[in-house]
C-alpha atoms as a PDB file:
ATOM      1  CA  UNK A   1      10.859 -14.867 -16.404  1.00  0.00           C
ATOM      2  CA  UNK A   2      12.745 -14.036 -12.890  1.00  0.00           C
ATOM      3  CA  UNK A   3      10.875 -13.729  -9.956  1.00  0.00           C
ATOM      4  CA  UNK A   4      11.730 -10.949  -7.727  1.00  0.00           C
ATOM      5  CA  UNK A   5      13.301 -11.895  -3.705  1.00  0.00           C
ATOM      6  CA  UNK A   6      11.034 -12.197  -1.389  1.00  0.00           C
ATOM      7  CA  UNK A   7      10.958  -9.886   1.806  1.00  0.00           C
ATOM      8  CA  UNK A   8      11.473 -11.055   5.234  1.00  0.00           C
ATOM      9  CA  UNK A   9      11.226  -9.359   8.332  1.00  0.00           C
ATOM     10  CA  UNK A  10      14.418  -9.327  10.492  1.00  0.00           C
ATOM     11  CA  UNK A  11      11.684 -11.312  13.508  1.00  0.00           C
ATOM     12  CA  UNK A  12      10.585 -13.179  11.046  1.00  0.00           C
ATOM     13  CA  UNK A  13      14.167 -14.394  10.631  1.00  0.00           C
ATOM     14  CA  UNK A  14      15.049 -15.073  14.126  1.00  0.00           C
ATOM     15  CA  UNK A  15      12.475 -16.816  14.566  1.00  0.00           C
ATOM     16  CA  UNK A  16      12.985 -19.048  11.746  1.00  0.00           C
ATOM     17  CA  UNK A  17      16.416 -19.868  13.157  1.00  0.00           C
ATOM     18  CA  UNK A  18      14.727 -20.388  16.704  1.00  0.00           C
ATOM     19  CA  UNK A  19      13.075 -23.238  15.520  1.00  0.00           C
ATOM     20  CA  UNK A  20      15.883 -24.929  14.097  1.00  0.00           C
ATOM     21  CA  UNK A  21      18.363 -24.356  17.385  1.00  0.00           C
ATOM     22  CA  UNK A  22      15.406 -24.645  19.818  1.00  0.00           C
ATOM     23  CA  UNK A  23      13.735 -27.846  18.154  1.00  0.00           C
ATOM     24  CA  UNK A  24      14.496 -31.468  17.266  1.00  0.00           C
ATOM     25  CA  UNK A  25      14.042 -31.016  13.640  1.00  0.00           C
ATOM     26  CA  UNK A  26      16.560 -30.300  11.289  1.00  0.00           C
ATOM     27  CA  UNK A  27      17.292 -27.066   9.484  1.00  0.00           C
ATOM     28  CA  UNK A  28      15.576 -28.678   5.865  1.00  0.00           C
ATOM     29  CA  UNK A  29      12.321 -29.792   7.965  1.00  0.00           C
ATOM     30  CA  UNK A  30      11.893 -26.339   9.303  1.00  0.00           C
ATOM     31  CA  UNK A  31      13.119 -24.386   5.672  1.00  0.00           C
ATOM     32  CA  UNK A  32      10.333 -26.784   4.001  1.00  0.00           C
ATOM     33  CA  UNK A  33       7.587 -26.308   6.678  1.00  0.00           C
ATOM     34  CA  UNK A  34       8.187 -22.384   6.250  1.00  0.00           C
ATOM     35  CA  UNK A  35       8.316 -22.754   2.434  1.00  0.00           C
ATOM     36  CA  UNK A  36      11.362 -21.138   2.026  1.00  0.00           C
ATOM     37  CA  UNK A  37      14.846 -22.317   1.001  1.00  0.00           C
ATOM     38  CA  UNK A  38      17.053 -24.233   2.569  1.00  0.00           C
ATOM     39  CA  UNK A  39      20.190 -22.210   1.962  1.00  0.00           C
ATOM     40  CA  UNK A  40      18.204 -18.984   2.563  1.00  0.00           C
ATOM     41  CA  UNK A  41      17.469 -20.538   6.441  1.00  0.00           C
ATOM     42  CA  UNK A  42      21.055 -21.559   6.378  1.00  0.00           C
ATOM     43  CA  UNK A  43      22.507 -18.491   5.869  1.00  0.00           C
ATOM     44  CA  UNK A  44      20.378 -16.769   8.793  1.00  0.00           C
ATOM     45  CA  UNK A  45      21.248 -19.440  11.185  1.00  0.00           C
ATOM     46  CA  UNK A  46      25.294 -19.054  10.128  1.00  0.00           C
ATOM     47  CA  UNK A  47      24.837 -15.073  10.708  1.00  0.00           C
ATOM     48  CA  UNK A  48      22.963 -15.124  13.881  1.00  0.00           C
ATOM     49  CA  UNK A  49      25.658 -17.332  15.102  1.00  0.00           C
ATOM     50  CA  UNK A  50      28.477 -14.760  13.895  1.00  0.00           C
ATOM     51  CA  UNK A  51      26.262 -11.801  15.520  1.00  0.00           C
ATOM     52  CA  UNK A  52      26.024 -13.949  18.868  1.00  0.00           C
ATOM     53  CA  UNK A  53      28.066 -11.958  20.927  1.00  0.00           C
ATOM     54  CA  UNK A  54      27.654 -15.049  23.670  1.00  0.00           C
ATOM     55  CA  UNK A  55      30.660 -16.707  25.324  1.00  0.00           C
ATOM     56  CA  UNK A  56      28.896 -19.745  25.760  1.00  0.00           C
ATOM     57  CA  UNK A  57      30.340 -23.283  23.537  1.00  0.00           C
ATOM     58  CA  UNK A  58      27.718 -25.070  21.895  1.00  0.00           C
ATOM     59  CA  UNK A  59      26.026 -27.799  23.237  1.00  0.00           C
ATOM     60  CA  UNK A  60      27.754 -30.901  22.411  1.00  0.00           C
ATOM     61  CA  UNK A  61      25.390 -33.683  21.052  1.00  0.00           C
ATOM     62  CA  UNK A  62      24.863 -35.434  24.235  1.00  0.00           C
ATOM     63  CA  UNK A  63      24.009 -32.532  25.760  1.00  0.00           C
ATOM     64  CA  UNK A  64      20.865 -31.698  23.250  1.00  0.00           C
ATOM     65  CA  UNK A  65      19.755 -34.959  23.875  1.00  0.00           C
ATOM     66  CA  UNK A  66      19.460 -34.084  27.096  1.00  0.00           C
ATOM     67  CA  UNK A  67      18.251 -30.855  26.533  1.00  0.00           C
ATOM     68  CA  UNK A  68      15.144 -32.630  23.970  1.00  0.00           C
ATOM     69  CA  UNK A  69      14.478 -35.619  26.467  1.00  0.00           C
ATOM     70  CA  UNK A  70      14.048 -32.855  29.341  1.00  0.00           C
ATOM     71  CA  UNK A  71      12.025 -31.033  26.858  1.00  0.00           C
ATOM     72  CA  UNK A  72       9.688 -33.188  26.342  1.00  0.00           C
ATOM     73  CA  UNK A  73       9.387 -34.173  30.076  1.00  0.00           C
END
């Protein structure tokens, strides 16, 4: 009937939500190409922003398009 949760490892985790902030893909691409849910990706990526204990503001959207076009440079 029920499955039981899976186990992840806490580096496993950040680095799950590396991709997403350090990539062009969205958070669904990378949740699907790690087989795991998209919520459950979500929810790591809203708590390692809470547990950020930077000062720094987000980069606005210009500024990631920057930050990808230099990338791939």
């Amino acid at each position: 009937m029920g499955s039981t949760p899976r186990k992840y490892t806490q580096e496993y985790k950040d680095e799950a939500v590396r991709l997403v902030l350090d990539s062009d893909r969205s958070l669904a691409e990378v949740a699907r190409s790690l087989g795991i849910n998209e919520s459950t990706l979500g929810n790591w990526a809203t708590k390692a922003k809470k547990d950020s204990d930077s000062d720094e503001k987000p980069l606005s959207v210009s500024e990631r398009a920057d930050l990808i076009e230099l990338r791939k440079k």
